[in-house]
C-alpha atoms as a PDB file:
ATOM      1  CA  UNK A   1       0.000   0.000   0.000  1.00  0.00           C
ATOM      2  CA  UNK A   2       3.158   1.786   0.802  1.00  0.00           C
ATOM      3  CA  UNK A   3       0.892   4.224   3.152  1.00  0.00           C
ATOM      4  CA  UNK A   4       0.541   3.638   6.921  1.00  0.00           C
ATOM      5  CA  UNK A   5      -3.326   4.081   8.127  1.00  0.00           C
ATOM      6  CA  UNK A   6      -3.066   6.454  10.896  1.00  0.00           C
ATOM      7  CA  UNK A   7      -3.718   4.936  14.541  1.00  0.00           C
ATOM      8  CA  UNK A   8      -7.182   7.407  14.481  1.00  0.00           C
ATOM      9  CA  UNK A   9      -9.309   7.420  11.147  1.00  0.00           C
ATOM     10  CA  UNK A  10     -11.742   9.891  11.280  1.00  0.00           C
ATOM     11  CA  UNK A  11     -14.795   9.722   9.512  1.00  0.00           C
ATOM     12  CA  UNK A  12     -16.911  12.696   8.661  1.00  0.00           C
ATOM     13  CA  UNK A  13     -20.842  11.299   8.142  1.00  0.00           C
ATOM     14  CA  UNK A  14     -22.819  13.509   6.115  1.00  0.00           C
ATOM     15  CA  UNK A  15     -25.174  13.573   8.706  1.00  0.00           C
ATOM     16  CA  UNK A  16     -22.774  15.462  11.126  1.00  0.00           C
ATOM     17  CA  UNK A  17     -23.445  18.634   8.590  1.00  0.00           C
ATOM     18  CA  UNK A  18     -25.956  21.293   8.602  1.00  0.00           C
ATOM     19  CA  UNK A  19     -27.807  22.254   5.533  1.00  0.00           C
ATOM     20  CA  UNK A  20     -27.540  25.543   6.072  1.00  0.00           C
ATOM     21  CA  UNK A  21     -24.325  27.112   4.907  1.00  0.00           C
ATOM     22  CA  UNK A  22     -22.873  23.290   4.287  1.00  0.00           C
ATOM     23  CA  UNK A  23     -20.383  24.442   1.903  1.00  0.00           C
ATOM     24  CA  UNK A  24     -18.424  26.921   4.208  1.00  0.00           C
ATOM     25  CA  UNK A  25     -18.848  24.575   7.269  1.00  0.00           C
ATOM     26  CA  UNK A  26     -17.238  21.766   5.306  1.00  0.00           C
ATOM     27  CA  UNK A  27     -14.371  23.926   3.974  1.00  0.00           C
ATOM     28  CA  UNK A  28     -13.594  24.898   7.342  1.00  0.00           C
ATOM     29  CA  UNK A  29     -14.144  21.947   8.762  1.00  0.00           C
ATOM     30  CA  UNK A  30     -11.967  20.408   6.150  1.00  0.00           C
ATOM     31  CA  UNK A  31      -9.100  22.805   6.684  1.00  0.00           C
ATOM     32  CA  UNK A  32      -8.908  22.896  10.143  1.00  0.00           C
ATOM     33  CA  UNK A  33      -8.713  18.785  10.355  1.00  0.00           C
ATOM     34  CA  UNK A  34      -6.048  19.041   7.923  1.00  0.00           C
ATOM     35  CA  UNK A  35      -4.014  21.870   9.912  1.00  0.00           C
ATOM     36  CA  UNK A  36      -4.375  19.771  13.133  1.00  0.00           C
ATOM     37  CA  UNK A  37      -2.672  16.802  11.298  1.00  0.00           C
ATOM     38  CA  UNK A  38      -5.374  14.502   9.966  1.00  0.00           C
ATOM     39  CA  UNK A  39      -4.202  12.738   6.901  1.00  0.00           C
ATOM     40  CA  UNK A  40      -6.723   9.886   6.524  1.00  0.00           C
ATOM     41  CA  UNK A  41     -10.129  10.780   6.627  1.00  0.00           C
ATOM     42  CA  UNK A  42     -13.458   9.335   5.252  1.00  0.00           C
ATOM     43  CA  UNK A  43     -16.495  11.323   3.961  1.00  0.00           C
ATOM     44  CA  UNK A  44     -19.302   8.929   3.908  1.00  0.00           C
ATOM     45  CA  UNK A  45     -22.906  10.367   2.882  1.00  0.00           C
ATOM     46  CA  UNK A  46     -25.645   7.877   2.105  1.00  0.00           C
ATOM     47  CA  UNK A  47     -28.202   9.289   1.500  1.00  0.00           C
ATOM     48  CA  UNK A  48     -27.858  12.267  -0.512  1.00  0.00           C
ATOM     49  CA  UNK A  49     -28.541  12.475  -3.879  1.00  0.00           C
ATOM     50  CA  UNK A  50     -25.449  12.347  -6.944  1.00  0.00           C
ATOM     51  CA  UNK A  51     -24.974  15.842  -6.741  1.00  0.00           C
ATOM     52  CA  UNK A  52     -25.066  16.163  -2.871  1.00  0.00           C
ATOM     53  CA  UNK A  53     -22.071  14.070  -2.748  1.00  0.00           C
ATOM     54  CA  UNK A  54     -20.425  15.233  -5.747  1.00  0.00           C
ATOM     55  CA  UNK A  55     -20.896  19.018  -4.482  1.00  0.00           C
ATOM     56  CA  UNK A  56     -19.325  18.047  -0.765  1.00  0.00           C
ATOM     57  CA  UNK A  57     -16.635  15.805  -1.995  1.00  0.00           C
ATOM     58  CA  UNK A  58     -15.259  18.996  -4.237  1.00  0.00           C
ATOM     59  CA  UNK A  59     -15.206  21.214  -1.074  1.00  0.00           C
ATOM     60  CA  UNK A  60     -13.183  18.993   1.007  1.00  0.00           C
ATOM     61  CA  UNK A  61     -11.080  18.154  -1.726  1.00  0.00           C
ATOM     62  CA  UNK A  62     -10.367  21.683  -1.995  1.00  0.00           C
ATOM     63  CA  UNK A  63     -10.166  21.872   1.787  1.00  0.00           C
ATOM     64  CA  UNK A  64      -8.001  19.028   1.933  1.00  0.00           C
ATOM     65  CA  UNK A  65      -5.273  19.214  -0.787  1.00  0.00           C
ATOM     66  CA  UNK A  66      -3.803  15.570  -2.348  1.00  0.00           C
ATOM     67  CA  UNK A  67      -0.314  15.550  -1.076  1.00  0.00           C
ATOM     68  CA  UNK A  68      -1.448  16.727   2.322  1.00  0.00           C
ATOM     69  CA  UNK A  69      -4.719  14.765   3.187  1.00  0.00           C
ATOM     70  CA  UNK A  70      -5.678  11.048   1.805  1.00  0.00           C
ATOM     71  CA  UNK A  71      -9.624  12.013   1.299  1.00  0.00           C
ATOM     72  CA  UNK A  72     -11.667   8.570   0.772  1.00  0.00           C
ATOM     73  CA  UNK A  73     -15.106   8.820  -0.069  1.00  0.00           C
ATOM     74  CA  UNK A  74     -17.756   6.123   1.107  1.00  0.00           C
ATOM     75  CA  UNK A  75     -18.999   3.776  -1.713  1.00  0.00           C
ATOM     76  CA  UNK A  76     -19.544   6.177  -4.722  1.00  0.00           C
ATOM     77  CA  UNK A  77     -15.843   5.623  -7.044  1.00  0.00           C
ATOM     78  CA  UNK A  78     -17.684   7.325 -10.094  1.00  0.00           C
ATOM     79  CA  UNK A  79     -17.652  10.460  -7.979  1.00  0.00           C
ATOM     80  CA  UNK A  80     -14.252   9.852  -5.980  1.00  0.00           C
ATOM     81  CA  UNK A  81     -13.016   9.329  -8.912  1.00  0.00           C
ATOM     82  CA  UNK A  82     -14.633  12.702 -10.647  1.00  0.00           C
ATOM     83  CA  UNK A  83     -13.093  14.829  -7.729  1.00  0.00           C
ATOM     84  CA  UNK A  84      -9.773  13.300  -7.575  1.00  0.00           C
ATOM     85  CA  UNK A  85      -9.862  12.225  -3.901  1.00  0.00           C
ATOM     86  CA  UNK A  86      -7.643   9.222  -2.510  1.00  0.00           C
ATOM     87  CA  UNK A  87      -9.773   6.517  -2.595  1.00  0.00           C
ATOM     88  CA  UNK A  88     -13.155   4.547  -1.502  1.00  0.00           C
ATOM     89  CA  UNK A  89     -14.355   2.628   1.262  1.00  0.00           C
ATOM     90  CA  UNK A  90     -16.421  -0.109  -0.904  1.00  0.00           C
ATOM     91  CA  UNK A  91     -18.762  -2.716   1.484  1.00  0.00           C
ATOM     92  CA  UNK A  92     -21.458  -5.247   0.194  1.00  0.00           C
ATOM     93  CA  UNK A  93     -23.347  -3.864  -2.622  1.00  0.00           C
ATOM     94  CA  UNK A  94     -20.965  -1.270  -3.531  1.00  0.00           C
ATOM     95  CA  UNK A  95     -18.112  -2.227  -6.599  1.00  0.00           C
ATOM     96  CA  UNK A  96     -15.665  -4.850  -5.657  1.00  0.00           C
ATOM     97  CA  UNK A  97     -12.510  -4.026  -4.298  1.00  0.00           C
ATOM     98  CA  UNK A  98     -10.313  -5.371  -7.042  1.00  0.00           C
ATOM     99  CA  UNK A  99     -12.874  -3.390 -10.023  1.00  0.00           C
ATOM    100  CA  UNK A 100     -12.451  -0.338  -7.470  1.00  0.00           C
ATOM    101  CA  UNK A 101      -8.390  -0.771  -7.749  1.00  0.00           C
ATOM    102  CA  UNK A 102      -8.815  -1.095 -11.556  1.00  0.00           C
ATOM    103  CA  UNK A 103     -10.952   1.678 -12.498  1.00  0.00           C
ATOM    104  CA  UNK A 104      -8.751   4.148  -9.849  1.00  0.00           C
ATOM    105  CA  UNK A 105      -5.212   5.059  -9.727  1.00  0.00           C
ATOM    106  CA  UNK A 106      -2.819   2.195  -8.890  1.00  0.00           C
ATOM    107  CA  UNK A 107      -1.660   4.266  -5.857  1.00  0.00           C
ATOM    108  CA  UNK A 108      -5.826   4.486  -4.368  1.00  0.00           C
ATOM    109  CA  UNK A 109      -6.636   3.714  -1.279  1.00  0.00           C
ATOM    110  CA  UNK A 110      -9.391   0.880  -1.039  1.00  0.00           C
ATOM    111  CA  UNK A 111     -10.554  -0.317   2.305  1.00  0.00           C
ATOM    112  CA  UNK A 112     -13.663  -2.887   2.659  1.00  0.00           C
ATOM    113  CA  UNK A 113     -16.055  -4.107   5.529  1.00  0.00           C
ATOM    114  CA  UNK A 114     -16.348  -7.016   7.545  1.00  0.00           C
ATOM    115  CA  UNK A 115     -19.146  -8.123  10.532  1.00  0.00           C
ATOM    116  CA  UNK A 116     -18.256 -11.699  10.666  1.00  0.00           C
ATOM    117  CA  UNK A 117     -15.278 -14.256  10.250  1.00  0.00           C
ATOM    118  CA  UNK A 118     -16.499 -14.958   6.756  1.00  0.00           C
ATOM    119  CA  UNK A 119     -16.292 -11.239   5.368  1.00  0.00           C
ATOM    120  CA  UNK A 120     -12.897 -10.744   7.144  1.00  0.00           C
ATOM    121  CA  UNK A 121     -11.556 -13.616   5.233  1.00  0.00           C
ATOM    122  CA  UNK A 122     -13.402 -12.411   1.832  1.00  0.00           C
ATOM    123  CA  UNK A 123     -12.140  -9.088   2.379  1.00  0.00           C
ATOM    124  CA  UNK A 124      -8.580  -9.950   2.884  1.00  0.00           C
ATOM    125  CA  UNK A 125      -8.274 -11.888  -0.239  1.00  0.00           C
ATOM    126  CA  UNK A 126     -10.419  -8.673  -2.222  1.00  0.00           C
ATOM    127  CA  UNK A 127      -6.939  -6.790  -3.084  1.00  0.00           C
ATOM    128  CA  UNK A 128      -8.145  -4.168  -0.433  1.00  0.00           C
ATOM    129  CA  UNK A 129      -5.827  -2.182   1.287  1.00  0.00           C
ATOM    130  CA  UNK A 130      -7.364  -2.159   4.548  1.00  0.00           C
ATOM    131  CA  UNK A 131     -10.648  -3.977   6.522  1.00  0.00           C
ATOM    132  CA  UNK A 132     -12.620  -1.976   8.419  1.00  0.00           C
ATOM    133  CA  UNK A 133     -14.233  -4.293  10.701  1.00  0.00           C
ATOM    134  CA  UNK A 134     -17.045  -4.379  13.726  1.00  0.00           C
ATOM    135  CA  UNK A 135     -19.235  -2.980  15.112  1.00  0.00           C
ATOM    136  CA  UNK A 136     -16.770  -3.064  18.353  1.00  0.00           C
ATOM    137  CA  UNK A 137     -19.454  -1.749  20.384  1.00  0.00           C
ATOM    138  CA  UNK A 138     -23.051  -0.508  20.080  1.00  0.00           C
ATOM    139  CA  UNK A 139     -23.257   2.491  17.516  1.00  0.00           C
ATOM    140  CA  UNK A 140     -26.498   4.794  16.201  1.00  0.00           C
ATOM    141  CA  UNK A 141     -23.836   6.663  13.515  1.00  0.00           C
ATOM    142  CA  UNK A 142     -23.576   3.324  10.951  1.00  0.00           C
ATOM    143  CA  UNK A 143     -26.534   1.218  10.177  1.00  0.00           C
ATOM    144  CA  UNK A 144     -25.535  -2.297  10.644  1.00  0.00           C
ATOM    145  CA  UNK A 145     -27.489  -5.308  12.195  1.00  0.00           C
ATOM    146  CA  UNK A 146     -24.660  -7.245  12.856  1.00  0.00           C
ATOM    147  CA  UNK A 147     -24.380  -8.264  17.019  1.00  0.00           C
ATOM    148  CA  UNK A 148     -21.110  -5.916  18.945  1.00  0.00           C
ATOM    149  CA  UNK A 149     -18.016  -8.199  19.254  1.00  0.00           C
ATOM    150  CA  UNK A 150     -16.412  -6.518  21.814  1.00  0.00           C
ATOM    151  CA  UNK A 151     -12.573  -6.754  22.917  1.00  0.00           C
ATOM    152  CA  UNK A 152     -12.580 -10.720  22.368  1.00  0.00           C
ATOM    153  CA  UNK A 153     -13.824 -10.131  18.842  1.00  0.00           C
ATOM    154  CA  UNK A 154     -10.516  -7.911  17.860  1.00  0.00           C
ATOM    155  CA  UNK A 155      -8.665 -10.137  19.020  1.00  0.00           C
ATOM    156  CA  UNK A 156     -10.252 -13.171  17.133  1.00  0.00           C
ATOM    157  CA  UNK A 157      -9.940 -10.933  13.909  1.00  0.00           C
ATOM    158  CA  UNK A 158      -6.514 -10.176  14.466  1.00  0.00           C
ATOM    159  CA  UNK A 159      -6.064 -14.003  15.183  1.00  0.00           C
ATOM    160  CA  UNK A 160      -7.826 -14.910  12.391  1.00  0.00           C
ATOM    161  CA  UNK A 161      -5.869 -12.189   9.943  1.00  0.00           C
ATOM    162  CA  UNK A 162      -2.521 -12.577  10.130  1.00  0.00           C
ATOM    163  CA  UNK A 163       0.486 -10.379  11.864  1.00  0.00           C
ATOM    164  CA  UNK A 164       0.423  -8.717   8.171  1.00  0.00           C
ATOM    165  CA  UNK A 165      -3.211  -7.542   7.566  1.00  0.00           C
ATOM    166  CA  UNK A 166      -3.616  -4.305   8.320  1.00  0.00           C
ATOM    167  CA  UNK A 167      -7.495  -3.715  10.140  1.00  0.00           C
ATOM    168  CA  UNK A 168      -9.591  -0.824  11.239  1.00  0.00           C
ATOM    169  CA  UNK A 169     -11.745  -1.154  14.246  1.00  0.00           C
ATOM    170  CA  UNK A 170     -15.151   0.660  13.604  1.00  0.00           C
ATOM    171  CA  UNK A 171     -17.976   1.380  15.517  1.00  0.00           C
ATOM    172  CA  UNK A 172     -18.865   2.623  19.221  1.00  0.00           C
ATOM    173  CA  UNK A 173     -15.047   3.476  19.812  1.00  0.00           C
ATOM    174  CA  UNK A 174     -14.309   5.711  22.859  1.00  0.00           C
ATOM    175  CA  UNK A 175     -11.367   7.438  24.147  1.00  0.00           C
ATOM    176  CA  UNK A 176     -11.792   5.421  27.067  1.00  0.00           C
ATOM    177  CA  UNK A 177     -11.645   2.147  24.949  1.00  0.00           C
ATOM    178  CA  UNK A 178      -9.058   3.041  22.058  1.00  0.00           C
ATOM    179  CA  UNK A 179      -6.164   1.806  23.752  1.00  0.00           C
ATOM    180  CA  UNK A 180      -7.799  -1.660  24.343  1.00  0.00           C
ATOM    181  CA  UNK A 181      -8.885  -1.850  21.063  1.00  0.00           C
ATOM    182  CA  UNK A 182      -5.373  -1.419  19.476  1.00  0.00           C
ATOM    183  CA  UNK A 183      -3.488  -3.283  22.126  1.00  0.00           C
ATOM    184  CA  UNK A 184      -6.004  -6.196  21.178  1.00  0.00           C
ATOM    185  CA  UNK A 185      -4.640  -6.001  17.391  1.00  0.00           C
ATOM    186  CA  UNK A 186      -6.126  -3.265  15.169  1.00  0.00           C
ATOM    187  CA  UNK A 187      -4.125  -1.234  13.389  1.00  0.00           C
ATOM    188  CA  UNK A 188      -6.136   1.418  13.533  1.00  0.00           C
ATOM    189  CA  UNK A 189      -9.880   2.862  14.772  1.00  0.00           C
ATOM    190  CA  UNK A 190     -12.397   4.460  13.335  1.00  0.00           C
ATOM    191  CA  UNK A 191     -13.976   7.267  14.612  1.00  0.00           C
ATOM    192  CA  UNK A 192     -17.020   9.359  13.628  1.00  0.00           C
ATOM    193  CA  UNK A 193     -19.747  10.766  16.290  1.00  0.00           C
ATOM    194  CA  UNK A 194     -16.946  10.588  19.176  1.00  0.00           C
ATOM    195  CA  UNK A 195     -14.801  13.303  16.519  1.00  0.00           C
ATOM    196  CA  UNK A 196     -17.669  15.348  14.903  1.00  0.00           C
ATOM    197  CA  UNK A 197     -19.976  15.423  17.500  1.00  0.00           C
ATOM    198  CA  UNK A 198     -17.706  18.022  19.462  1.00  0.00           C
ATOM    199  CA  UNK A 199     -17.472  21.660  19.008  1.00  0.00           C
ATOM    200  CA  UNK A 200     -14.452  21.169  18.063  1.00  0.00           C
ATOM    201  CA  UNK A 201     -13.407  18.491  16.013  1.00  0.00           C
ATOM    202  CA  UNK A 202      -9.888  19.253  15.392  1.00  0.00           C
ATOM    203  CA  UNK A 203      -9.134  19.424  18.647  1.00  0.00           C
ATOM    204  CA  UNK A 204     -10.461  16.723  19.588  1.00  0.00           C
ATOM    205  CA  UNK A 205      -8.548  14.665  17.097  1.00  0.00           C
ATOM    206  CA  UNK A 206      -5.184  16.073  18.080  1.00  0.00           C
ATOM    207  CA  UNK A 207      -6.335  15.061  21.775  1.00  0.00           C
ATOM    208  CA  UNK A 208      -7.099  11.285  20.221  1.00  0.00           C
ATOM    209  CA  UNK A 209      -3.467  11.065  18.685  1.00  0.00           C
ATOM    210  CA  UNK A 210      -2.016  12.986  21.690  1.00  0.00           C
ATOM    211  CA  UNK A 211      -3.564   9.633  24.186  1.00  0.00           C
ATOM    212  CA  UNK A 212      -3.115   7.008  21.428  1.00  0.00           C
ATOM    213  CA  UNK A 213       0.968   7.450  21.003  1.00  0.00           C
END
């Protein structure tokens, strides 16, 4: 991949955005995550319409400059690929990794999803770059039915995955239960309402990476 995923990946749901005056808030927003040292971030927004997502994917690409930010947009590689961001995040129903890969850059970043033992092991023979996998705890920011796994459950992943694999932790991550998390085996976790739910974001990332050294 030849790009180390960051020990806090935030991701910005559109759902953390207000209508009014989106385009400014997610310029600044975008800017001030990249001044405070983000350079992995996510922008997933599911239910807004082609040119929703198109519009908010420009701003934050101008807000977050290739070179200086690796901006992945959730499922939609027609428009990722329209804006020049980094890369997708591509789960069930979405394009498959490996078409992702070959309609992108060779340099994109694709991650993929897994609940359970079977999608961890589909995703790390997919060509993707990454696995994003829980939820670790309960979570009302992604829609997923799948039952928490807890602690144990990053540890059977890691287990399961291989020294090598590199995985993402998603879902109902705390401060408080970051360090377990990684000490367990991810690489990495995920982080959306516990980020962009604060009045300050950016802050609160830098205080993430400050505890997670």
């Amino acid at each position: 991949m030849g790009f180390v995923v960051p020990r806090v990946y935030p991701i910005l749901d559109a759902s953390f955005v207000p209508d009014a005056g989106r385009a400014e808030f997610l310029r600044r927003l975008g800017r001030s995550m990249a001044d405070a040292g983000v350079r992995l971030m996510e922008y997933r927004n599911k239910a807004g319409t082609d040119a929703d997502v198109l519009a908010d994917a420009r701003v934050l690409r101008e807000a977050m400059p290739a070179g200086q930010v690796r901006l992945i947009l959730d499922d939609r590689v027609d428009v990722a690929m329209a804006v020049g961001l980094d890369g997708v995040h591509v789960d069930a129903g979405d394009l498959p990794p490996a078409v992702a890969r070959a309609l992108m850059a060779a340099e994109a970043l694709i991650g993929t999803s897994a609940s359970g033992e079977a999608e961890l092991l589909e995703g790390l023979g997919s060509g993707a770059d990454y696995v994003a996998f829980g939820p670790i705890f309960p979570t009302t920011t992604k829609q997923t039915s799948a039952a928490p796994m807890g602690i144990d459950g990053v540890r059977r992943f890691r287990e399961l995955a291989g020294p090598a694999a590199v995985l993402v932790a998603a879902a109902g991550i705390t401060l408080e239960t970051a360090p377990a998390i990684l000490a367990a085996g991810a690489n990495s976790v995920a982080v959306a309402s516990a980020i962009f739910h604060c009045n300050d974001p950016a802050a609160e990332f830098v205080r993430w990476m400050e505890f997670l050294k």
